[in-house]
PDB file of N, CA and C in Angstrom:
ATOM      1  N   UNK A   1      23.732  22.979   8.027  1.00  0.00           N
ATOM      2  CA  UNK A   1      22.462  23.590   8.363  1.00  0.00           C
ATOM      3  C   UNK A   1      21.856  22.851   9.551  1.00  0.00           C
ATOM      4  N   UNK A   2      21.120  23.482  10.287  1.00  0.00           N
ATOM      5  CA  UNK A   2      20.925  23.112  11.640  1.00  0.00           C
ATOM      6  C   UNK A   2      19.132  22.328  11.559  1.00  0.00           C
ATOM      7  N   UNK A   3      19.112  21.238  11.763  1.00  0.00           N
ATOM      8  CA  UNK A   3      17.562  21.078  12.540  1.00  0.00           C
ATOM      9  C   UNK A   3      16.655  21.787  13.076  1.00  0.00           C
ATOM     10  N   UNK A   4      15.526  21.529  12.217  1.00  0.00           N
ATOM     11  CA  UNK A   4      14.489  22.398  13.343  1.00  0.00           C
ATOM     12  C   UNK A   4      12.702  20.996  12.755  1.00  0.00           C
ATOM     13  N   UNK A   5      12.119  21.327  14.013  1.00  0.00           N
ATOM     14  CA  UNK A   5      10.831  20.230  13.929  1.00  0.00           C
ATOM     15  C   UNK A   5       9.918  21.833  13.923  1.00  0.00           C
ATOM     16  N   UNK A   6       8.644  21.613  13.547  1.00  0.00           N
ATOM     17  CA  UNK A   6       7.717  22.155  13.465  1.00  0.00           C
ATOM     18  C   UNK A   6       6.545  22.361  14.176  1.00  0.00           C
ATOM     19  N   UNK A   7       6.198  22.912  15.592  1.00  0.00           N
ATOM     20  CA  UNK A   7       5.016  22.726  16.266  1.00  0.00           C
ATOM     21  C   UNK A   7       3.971  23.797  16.375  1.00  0.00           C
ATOM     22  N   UNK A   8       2.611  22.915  16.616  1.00  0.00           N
ATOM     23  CA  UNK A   8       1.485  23.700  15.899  1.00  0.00           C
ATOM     24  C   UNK A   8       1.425  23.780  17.361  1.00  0.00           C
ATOM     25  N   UNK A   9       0.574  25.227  18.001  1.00  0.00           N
ATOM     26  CA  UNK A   9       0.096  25.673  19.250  1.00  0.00           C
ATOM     27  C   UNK A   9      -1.063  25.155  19.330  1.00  0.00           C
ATOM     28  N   UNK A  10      -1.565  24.814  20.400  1.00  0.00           N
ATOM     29  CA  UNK A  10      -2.641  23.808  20.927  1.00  0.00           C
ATOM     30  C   UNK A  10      -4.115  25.224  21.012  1.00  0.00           C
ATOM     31  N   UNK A  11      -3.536  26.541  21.313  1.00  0.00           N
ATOM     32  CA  UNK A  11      -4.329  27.456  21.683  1.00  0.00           C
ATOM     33  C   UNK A  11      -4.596  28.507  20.312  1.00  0.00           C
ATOM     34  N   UNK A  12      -3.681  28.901  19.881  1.00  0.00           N
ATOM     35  CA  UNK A  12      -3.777  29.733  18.536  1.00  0.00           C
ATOM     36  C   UNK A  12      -3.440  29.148  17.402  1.00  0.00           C
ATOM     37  N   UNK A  13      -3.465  27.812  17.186  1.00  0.00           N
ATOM     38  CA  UNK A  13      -3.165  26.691  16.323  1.00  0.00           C
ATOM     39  C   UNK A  13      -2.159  26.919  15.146  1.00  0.00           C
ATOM     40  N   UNK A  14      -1.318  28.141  15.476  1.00  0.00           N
ATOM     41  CA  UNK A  14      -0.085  28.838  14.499  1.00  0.00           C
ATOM     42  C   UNK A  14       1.152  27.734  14.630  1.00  0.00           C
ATOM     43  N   UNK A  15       2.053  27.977  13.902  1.00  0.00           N
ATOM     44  CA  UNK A  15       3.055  26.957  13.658  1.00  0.00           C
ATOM     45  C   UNK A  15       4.303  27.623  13.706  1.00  0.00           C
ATOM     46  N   UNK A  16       5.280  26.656  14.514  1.00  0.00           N
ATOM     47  CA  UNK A  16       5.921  27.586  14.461  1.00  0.00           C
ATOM     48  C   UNK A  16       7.791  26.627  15.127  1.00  0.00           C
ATOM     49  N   UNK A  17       8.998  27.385  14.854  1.00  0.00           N
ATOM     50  CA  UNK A  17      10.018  26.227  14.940  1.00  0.00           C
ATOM     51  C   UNK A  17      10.273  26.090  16.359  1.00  0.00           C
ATOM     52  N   UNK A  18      11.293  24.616  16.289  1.00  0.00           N
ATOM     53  CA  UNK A  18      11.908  24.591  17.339  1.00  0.00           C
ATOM     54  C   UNK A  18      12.579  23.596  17.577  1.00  0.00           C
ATOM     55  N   UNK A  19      14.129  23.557  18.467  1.00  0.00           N
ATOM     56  CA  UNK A  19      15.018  22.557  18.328  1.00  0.00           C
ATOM     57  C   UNK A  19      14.366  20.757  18.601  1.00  0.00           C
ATOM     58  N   UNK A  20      14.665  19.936  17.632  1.00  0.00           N
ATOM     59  CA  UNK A  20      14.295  18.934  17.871  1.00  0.00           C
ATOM     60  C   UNK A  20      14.724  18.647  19.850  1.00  0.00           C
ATOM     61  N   UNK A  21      15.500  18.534  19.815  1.00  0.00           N
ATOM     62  CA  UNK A  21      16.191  18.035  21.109  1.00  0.00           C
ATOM     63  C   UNK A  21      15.185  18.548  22.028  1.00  0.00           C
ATOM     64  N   UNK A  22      13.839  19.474  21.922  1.00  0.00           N
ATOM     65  CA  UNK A  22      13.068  19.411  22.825  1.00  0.00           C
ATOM     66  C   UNK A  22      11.879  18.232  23.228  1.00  0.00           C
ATOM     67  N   UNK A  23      12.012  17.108  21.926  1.00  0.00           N
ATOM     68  CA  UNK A  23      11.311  15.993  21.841  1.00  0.00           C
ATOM     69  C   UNK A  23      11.791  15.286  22.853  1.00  0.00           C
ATOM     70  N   UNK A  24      10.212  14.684  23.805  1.00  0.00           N
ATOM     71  CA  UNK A  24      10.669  13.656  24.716  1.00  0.00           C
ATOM     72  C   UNK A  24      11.826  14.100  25.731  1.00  0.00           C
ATOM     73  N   UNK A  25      12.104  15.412  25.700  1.00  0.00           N
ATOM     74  CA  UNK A  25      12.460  15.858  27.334  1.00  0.00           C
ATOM     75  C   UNK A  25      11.916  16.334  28.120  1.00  0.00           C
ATOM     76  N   UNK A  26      10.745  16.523  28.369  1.00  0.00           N
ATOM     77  CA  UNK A  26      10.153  17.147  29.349  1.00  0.00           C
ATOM     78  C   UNK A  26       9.979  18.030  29.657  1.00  0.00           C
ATOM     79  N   UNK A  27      10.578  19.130  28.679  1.00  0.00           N
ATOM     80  CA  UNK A  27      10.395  20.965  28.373  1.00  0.00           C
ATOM     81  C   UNK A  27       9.348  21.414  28.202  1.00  0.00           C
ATOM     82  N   UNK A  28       8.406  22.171  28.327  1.00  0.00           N
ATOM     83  CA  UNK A  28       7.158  22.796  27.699  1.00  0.00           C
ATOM     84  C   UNK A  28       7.674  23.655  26.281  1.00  0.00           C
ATOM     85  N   UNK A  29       7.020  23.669  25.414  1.00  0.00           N
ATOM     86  CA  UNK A  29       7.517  24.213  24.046  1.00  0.00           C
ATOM     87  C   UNK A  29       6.446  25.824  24.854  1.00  0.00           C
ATOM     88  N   UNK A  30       7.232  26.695  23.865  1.00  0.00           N
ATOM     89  CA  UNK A  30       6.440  28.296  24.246  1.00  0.00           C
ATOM     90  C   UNK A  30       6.271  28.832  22.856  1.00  0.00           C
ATOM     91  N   UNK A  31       4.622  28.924  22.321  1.00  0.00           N
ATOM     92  CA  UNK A  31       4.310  29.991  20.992  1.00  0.00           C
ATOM     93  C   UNK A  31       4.832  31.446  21.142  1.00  0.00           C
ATOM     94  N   UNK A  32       5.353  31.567  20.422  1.00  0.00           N
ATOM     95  CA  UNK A  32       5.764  33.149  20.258  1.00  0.00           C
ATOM     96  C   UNK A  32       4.744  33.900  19.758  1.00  0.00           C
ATOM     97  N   UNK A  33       3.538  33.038  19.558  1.00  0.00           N
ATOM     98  CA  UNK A  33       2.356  34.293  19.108  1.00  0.00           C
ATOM     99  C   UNK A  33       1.234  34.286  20.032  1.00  0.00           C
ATOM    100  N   UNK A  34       1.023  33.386  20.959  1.00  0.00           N
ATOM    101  CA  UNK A  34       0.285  33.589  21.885  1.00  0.00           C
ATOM    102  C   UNK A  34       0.796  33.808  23.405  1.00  0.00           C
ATOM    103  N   UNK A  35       1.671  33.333  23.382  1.00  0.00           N
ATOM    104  CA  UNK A  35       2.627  33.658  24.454  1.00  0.00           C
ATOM    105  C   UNK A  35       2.427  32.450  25.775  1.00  0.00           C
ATOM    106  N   UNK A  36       1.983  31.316  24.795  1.00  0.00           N
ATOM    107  CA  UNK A  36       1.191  29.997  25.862  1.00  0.00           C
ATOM    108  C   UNK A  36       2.673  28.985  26.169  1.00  0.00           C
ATOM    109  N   UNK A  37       2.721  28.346  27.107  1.00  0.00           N
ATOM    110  CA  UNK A  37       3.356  27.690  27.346  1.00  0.00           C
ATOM    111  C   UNK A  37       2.660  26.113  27.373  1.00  0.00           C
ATOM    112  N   UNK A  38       3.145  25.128  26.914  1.00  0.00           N
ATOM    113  CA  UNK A  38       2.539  23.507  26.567  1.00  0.00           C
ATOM    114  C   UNK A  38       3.145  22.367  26.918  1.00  0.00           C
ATOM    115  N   UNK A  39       3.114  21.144  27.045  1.00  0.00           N
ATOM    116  CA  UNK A  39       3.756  19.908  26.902  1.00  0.00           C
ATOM    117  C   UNK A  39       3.364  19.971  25.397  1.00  0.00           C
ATOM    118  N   UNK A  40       4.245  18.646  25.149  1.00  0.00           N
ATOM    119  CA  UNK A  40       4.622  17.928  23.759  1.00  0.00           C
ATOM    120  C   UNK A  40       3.528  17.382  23.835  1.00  0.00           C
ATOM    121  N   UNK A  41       2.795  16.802  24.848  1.00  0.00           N
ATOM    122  CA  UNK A  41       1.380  15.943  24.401  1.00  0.00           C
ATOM    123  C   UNK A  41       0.562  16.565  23.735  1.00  0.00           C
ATOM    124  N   UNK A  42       0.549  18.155  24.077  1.00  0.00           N
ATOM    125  CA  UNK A  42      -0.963  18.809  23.757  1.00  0.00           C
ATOM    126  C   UNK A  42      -1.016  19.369  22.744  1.00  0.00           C
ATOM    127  N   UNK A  43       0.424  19.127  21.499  1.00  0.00           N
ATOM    128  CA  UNK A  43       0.579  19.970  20.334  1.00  0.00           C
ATOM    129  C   UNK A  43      -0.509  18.656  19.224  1.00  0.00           C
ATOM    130  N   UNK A  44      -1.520  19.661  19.113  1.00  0.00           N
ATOM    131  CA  UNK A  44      -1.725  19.099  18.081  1.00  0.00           C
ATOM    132  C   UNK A  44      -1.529  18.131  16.740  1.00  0.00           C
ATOM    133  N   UNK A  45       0.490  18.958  16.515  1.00  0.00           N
ATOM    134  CA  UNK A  45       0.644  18.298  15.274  1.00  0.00           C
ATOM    135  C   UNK A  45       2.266  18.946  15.303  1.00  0.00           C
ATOM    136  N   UNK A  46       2.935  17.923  15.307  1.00  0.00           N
ATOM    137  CA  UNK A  46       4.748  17.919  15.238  1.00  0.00           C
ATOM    138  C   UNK A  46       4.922  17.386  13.975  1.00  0.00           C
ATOM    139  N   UNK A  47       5.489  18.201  13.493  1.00  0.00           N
ATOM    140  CA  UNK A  47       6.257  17.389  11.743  1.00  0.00           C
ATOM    141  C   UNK A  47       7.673  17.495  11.925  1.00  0.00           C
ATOM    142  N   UNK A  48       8.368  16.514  12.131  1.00  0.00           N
ATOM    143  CA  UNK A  48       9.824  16.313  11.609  1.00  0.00           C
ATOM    144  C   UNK A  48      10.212  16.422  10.706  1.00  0.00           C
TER     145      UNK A  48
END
């Protein structure tokens, strides 16, 4: 079974998955319900 971390949207504060391996690279994570694009700094709340 594959990994997944948990990030909360900074703008519509929904939760939602995504491959760890985006930690600490420099990717913007993208909500699929607001359609916002982010850094890792501005998520509120990452659960591993």
């Amino acid at each position: 079974m594959g990994q997944t971390i948990e990030v909360t949207c900074p703008k519509c504060n929904k939760m939602f998955v995504a491959h760890p391996h985006m930690l600490n690279s420099g990717m913007d994570f993208h909500c699929p319900y607001c359609d916002l694009y982010f850094p890792e700094k501005e998520s509120p709340k990452i659960r591993k």
